[in-house]
Each structure stands twice: as structure tokens, then as C-alpha cells.
N, C-alpha and C. Protein backbone atom coordinates (compact mmCIF):
# COMPACT_ATOMS: atom_id res chain seq x y z
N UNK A 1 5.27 -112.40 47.33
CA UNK A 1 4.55 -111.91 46.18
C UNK A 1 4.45 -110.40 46.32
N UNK A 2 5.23 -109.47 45.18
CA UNK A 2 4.51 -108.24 45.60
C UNK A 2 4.02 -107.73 45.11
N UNK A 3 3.12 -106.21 44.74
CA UNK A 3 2.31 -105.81 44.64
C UNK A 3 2.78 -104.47 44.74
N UNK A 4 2.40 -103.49 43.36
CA UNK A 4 2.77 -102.07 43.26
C UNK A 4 1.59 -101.72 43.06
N UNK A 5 1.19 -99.87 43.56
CA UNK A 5 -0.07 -99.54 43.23
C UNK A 5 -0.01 -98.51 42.72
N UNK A 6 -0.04 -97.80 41.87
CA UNK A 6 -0.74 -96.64 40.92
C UNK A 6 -1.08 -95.76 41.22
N UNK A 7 -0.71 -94.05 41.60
CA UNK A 7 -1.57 -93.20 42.23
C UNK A 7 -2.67 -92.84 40.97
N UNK A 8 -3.56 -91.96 40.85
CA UNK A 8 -4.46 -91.54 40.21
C UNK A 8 -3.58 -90.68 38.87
N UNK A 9 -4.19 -90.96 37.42
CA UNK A 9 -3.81 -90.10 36.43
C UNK A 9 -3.67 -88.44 36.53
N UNK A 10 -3.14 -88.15 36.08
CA UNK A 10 -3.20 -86.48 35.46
C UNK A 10 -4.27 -85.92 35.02
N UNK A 11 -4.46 -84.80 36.33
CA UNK A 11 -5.80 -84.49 35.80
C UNK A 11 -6.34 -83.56 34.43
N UNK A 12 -7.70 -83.97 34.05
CA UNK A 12 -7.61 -83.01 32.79
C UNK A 12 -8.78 -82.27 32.95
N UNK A 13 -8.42 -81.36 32.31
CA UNK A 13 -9.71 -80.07 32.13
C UNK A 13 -10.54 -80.42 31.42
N UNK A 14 -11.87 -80.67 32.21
CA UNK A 14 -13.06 -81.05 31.24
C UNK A 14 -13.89 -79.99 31.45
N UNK A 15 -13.91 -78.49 31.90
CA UNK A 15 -14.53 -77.52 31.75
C UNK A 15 -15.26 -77.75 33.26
N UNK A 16 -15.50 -78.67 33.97
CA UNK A 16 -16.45 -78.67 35.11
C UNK A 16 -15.63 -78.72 36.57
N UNK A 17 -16.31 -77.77 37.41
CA UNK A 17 -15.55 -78.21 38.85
C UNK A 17 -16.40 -78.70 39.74
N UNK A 18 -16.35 -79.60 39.29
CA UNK A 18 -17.09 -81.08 40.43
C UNK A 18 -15.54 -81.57 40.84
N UNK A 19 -15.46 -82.38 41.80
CA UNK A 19 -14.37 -82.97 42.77
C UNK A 19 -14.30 -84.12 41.52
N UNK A 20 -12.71 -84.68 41.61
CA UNK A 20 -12.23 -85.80 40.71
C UNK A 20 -13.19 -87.07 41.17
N UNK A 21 -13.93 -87.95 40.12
CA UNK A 21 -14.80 -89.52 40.31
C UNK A 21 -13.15 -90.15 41.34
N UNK A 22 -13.43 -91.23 42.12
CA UNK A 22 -14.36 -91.16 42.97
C UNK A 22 -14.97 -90.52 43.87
N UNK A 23 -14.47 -89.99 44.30
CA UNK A 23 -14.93 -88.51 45.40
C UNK A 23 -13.64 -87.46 46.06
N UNK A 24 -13.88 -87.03 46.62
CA UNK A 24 -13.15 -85.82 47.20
C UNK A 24 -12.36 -86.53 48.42
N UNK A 25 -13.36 -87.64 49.19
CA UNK A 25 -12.78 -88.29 50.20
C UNK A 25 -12.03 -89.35 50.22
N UNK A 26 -12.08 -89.98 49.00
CA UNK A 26 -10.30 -90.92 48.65
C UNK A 26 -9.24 -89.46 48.76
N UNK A 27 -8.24 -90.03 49.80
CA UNK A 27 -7.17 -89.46 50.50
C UNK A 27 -6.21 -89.00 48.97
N UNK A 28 -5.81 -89.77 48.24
CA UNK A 28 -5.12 -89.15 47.30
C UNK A 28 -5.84 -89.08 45.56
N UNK A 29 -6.89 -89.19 45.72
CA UNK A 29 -7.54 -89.31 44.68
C UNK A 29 -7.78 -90.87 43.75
N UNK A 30 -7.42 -91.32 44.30
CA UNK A 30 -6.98 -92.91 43.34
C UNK A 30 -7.96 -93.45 43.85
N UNK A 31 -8.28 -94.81 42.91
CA UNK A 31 -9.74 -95.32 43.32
C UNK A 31 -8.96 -96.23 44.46
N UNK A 32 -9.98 -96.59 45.50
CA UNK A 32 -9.48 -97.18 46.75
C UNK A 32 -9.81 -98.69 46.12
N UNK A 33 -8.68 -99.64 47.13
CA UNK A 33 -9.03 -100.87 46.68
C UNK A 33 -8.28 -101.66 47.82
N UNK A 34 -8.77 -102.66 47.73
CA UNK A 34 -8.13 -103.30 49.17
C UNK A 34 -7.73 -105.22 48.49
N UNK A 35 -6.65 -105.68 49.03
CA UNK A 35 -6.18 -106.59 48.15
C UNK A 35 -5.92 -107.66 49.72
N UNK A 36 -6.67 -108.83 49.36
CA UNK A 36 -6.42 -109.93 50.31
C UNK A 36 -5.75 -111.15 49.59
N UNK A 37 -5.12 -112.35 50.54
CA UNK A 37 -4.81 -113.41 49.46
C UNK A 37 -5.72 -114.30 50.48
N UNK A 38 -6.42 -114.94 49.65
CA UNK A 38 -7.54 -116.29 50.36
C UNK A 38 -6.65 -117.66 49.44
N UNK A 39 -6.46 -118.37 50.62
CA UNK A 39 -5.78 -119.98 49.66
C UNK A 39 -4.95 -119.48 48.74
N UNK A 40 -5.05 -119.94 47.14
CA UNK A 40 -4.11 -120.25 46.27
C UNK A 40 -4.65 -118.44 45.23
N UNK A 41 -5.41 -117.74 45.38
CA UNK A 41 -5.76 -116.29 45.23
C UNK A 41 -5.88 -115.69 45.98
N UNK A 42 -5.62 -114.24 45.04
CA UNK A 42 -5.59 -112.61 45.86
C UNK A 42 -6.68 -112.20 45.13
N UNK A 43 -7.73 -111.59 45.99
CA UNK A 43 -8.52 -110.55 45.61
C UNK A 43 -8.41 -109.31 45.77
N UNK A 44 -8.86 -108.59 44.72
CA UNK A 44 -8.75 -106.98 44.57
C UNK A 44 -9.82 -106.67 44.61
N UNK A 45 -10.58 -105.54 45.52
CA UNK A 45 -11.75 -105.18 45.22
C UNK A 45 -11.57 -103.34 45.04
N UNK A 46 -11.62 -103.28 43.68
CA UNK A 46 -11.99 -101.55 43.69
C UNK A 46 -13.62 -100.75 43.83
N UNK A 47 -13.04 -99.75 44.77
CA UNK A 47 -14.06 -99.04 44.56
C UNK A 47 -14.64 -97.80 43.62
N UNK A 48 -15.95 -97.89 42.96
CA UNK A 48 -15.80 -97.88 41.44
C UNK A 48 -17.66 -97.56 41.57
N UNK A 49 -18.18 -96.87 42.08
CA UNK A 49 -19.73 -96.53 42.78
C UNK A 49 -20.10 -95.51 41.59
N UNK A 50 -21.17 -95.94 41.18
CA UNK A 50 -21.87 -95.47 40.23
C UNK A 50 -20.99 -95.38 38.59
N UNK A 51 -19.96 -96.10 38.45
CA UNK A 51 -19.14 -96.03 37.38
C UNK A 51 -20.21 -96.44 36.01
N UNK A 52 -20.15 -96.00 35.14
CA UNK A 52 -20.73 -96.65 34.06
C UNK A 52 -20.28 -97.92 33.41
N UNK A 53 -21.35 -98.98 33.40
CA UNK A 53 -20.62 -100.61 33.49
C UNK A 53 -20.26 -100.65 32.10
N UNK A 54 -20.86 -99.91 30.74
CA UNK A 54 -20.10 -99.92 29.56
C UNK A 54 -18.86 -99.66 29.57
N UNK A 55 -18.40 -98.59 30.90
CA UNK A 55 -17.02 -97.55 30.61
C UNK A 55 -15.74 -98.11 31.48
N UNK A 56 -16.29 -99.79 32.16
CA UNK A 56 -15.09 -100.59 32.86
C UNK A 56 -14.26 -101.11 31.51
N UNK A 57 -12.94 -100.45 31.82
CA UNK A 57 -12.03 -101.31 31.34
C UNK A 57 -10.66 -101.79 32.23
N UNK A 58 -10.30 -103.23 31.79
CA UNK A 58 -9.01 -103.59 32.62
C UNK A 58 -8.21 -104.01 31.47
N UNK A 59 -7.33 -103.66 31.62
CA UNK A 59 -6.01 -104.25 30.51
C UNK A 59 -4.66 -104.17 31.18
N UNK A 60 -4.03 -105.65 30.52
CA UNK A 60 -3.00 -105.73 30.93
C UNK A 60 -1.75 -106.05 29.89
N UNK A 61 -0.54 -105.39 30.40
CA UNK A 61 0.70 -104.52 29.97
C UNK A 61 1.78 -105.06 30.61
N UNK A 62 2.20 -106.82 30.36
CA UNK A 62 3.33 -107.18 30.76
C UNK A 62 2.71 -107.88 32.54
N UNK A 63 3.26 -107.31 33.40
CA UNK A 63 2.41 -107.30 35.01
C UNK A 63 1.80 -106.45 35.26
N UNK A 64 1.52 -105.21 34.21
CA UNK A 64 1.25 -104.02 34.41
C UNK A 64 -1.09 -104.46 34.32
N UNK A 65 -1.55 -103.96 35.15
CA UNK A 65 -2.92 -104.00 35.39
C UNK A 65 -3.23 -103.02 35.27
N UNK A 66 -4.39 -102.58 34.71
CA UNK A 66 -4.91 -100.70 34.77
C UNK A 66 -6.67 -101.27 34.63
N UNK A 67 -7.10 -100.62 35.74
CA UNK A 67 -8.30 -100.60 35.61
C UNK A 67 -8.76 -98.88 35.49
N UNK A 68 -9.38 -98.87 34.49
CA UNK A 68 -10.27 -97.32 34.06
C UNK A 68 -12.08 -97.60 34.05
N UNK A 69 -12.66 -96.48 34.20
CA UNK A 69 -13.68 -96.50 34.44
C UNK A 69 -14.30 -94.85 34.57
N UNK A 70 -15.37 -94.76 34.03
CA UNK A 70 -16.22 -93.54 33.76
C UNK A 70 -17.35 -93.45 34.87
N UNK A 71 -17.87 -91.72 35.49
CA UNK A 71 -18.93 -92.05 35.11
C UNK A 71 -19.58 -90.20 34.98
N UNK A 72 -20.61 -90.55 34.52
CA UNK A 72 -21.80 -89.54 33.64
C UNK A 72 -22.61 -89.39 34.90
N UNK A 73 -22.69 -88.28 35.11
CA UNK A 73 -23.67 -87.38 35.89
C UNK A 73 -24.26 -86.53 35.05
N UNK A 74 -26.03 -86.74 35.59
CA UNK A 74 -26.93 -85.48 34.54
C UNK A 74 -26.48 -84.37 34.55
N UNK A 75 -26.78 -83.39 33.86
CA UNK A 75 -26.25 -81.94 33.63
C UNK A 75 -27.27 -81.18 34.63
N UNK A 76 -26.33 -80.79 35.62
CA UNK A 76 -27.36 -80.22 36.53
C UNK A 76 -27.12 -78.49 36.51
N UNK A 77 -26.81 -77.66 35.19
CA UNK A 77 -26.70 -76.49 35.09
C UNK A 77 -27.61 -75.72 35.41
N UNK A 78 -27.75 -74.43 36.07
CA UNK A 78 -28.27 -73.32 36.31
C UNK A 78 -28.25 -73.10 38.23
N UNK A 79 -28.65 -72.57 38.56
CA UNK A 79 -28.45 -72.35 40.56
C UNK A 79 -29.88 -72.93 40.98
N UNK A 80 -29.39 -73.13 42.11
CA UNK A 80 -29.98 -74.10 42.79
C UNK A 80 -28.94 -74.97 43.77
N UNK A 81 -27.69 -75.04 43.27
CA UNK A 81 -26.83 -75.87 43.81
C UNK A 81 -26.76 -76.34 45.46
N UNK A 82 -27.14 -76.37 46.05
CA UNK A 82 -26.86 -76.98 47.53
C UNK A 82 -25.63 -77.45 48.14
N UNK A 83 -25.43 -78.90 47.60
CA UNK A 83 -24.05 -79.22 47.47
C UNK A 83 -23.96 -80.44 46.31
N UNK A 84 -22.04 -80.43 46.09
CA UNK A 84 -22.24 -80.65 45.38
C UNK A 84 -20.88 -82.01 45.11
N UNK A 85 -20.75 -82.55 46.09
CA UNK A 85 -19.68 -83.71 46.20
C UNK A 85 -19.41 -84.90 45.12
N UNK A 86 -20.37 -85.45 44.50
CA UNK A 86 -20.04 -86.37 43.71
C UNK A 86 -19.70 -86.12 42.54
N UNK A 87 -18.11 -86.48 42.35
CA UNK A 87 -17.66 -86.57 41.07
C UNK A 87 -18.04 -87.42 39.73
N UNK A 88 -17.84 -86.59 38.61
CA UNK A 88 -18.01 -87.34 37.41
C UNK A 88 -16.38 -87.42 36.46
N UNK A 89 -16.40 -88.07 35.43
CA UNK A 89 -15.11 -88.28 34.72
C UNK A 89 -14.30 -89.55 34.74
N UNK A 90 -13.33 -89.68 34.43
CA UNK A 90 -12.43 -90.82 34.15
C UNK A 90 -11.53 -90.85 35.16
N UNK A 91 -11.67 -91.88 36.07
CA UNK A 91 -10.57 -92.81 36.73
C UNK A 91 -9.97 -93.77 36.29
N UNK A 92 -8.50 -93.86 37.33
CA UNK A 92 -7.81 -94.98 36.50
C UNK A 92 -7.09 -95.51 38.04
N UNK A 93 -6.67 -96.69 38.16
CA UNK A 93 -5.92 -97.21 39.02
C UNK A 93 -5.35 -98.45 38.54
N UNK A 94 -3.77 -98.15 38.63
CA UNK A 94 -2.97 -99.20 38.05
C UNK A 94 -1.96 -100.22 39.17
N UNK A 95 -2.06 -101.30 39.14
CA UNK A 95 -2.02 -102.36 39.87
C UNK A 95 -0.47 -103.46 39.06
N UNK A 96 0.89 -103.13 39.77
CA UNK A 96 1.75 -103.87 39.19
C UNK A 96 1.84 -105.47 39.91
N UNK A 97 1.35 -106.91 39.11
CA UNK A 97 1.42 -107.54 39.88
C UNK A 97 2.64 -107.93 39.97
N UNK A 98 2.90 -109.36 40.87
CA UNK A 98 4.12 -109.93 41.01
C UNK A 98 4.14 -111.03 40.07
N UNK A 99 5.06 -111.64 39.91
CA UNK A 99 5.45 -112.22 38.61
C UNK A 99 4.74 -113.85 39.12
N UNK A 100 4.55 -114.02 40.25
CA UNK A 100 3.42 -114.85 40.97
C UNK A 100 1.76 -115.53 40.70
N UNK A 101 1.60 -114.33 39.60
CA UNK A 101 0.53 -114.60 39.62
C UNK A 101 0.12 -115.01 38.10
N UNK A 102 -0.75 -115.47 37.85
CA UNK A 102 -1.29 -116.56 36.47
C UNK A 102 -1.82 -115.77 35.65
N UNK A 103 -1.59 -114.58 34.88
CA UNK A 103 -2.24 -113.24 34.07
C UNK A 103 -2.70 -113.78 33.08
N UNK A 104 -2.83 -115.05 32.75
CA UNK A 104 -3.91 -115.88 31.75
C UNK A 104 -5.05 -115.97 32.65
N UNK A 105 -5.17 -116.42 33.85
CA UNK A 105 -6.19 -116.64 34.54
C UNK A 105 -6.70 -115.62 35.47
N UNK A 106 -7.30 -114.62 35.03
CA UNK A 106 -8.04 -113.56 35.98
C UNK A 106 -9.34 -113.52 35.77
N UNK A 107 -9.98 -113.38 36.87
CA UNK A 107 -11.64 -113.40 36.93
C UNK A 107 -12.01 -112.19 37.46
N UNK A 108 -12.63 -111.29 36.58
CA UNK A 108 -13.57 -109.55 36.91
C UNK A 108 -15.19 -109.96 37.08
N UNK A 109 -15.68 -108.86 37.93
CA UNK A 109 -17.01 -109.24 38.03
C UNK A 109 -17.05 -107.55 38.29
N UNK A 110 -18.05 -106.89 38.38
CA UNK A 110 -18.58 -105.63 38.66
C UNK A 110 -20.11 -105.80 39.46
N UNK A 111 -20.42 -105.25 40.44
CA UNK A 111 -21.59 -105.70 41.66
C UNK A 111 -21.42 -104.81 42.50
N UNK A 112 -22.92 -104.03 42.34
CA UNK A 112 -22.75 -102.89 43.11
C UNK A 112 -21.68 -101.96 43.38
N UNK A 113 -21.29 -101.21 42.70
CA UNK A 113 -20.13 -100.54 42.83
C UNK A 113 -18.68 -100.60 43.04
N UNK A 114 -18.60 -102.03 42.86
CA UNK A 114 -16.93 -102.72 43.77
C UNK A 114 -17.08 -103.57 42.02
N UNK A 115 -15.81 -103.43 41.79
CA UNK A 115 -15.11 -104.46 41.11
C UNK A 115 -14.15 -104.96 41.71
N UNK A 116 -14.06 -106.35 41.24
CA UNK A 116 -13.47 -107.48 41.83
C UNK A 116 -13.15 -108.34 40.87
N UNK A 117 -11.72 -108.44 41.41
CA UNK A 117 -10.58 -109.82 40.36
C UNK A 117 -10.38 -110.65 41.33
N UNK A 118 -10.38 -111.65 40.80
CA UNK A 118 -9.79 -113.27 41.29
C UNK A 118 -8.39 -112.77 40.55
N UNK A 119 -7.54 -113.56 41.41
CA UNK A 119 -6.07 -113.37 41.07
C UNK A 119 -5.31 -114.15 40.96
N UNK A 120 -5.46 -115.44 40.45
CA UNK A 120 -5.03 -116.67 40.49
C UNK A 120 -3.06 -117.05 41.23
N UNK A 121 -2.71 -117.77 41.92
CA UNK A 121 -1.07 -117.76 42.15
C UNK A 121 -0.86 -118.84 41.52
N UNK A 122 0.03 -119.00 40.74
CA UNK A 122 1.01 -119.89 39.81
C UNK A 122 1.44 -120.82 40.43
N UNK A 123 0.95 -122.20 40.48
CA UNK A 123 1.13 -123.57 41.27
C UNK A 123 2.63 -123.53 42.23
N UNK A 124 3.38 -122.57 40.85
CA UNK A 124 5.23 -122.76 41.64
C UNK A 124 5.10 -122.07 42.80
N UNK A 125 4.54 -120.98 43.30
CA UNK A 125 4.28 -119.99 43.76
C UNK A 125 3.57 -120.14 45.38
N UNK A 126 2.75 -121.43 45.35
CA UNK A 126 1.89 -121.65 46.34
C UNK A 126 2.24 -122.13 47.32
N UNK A 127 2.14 -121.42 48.59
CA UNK A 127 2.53 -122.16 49.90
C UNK A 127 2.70 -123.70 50.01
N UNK A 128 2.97 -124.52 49.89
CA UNK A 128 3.10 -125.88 50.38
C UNK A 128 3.85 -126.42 51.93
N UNK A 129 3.68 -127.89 52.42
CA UNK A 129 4.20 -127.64 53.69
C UNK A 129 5.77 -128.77 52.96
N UNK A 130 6.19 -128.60 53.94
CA UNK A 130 7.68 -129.18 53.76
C UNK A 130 7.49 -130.35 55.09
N UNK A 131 7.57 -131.62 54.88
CA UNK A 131 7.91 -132.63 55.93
C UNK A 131 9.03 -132.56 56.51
N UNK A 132 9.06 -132.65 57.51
CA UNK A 132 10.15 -132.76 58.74
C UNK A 132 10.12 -134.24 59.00
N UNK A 133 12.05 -134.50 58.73
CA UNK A 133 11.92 -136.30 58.94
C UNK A 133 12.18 -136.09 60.65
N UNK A 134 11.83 -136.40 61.29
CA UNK A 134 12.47 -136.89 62.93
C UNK A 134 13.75 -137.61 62.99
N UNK A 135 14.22 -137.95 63.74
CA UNK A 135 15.44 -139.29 64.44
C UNK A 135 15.16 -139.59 65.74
């Protein structure tokens, strides 16, 4: 089964220099996500911390997956600044699945900052064991 991943969109000028959502410390900017297969599903869990839960969207484009997501930080204009690490704005991370998997059947949940898909595998698809006759 394989699995393509998406670096982060093109960035755009929104007038502010705060570090790109999710933070400065994702290595290439892309939202981090970590993908296991348990039994007959793969889970995806992105990380997605303080995103605005109106501004999750996932859509899918053939095998093509794109999860986007916002988020809004108060306007903290004038000095005073200290520091100033957490990003605001639009992320995106796009997820090509394998042709493996059941894209009628996906399950999203959002909880505490991690979104998470159930990833269903296509019955044809599923490990089974093969009997060995003896002599």
C-alpha cells in the first residue's frame, strides 16, 4: 500500500511576520502527521493545535486527500512583544493514498489539536493467511 505526502503550500503575503501555522519547528513547514496501519486500517493523525474547528477542511480528488485548516490569533499590535513563535494562517497537507484504500469509507474526528482519519483497506487488499497443505 503506498502513501505520498504533500510538502506545505506556497506561501502568501498576508501583511504579518509571525512564523508559517504550524510553527517554525515543523522541519519543512508542513503540518506533521504520522500514519500507522492497525488490522484492516491506517491511521493518520495530523498535527493541527489551536486550528479553528470551523476552518477544518478535508477533500478528496481522485486518491488525492488535502487536509486545510486555519487559525486566528488576537491582534496583538503595538510593542510589548517578548516573543513571538506561534503562527497564524492557512495550512494545508496533502496525503496521496494508495488505490488500497476504501475513499467511501473514511472516518475524521478533531480532539485536542490532532486530527485523525480512520482509513479503511479494501477487503481485496487485506492481509489474509494462505494454508500450507503438508505431505
Amino acid at each position: 500500500m503506498a502513501f505520498g505526502f504533500g510538502g506545505p503550500p506556497g506561501s502568501e503575503d498576508s501583511g504579518h511576520h509571525r512564523p508559517e501555522f504550524p510553527s517554525a519547528a515543523a522541519s519543512n513547514g508542513a503540518v506533521p502527521v504520522d500514519l500507522y496501519r492497525q488490522g484492516d486500517h491506517y491511521i493518520l493523525n495530523a498535527d493541527l493545535p489551536g486550528a479553528d474547528p470551523g476552518s477544518l477542511e478535508i477533500t478528496l480528488a481522485g486518491q488525492l486527500l488535502t487536509i486545510r485548516a486555519h487559525r486566528t490569533l488576537r491582534d496583538f499590535s503595538g510593542p510589548g512583544w517578548m516573543v513571538g513563535e506561534r503562527g497564524c494562517g492557512t495550512v494545508q497537507r496533502q496525503v496521496l493514498l494508495g488505490t488500497g484504500i476504501n475513499t467511501d469509507c473514511i472516518n475524521v474526528q478533531y480532539n485536542c489539536g490532532i486530527l485523525s482519519l480512520l482509513l479503511t483497506v479494501k477487503p481485496e487488499h487485506r492481509t489474509r493467511k494462505i494454508g500450507v497443505r503438508v505431505r
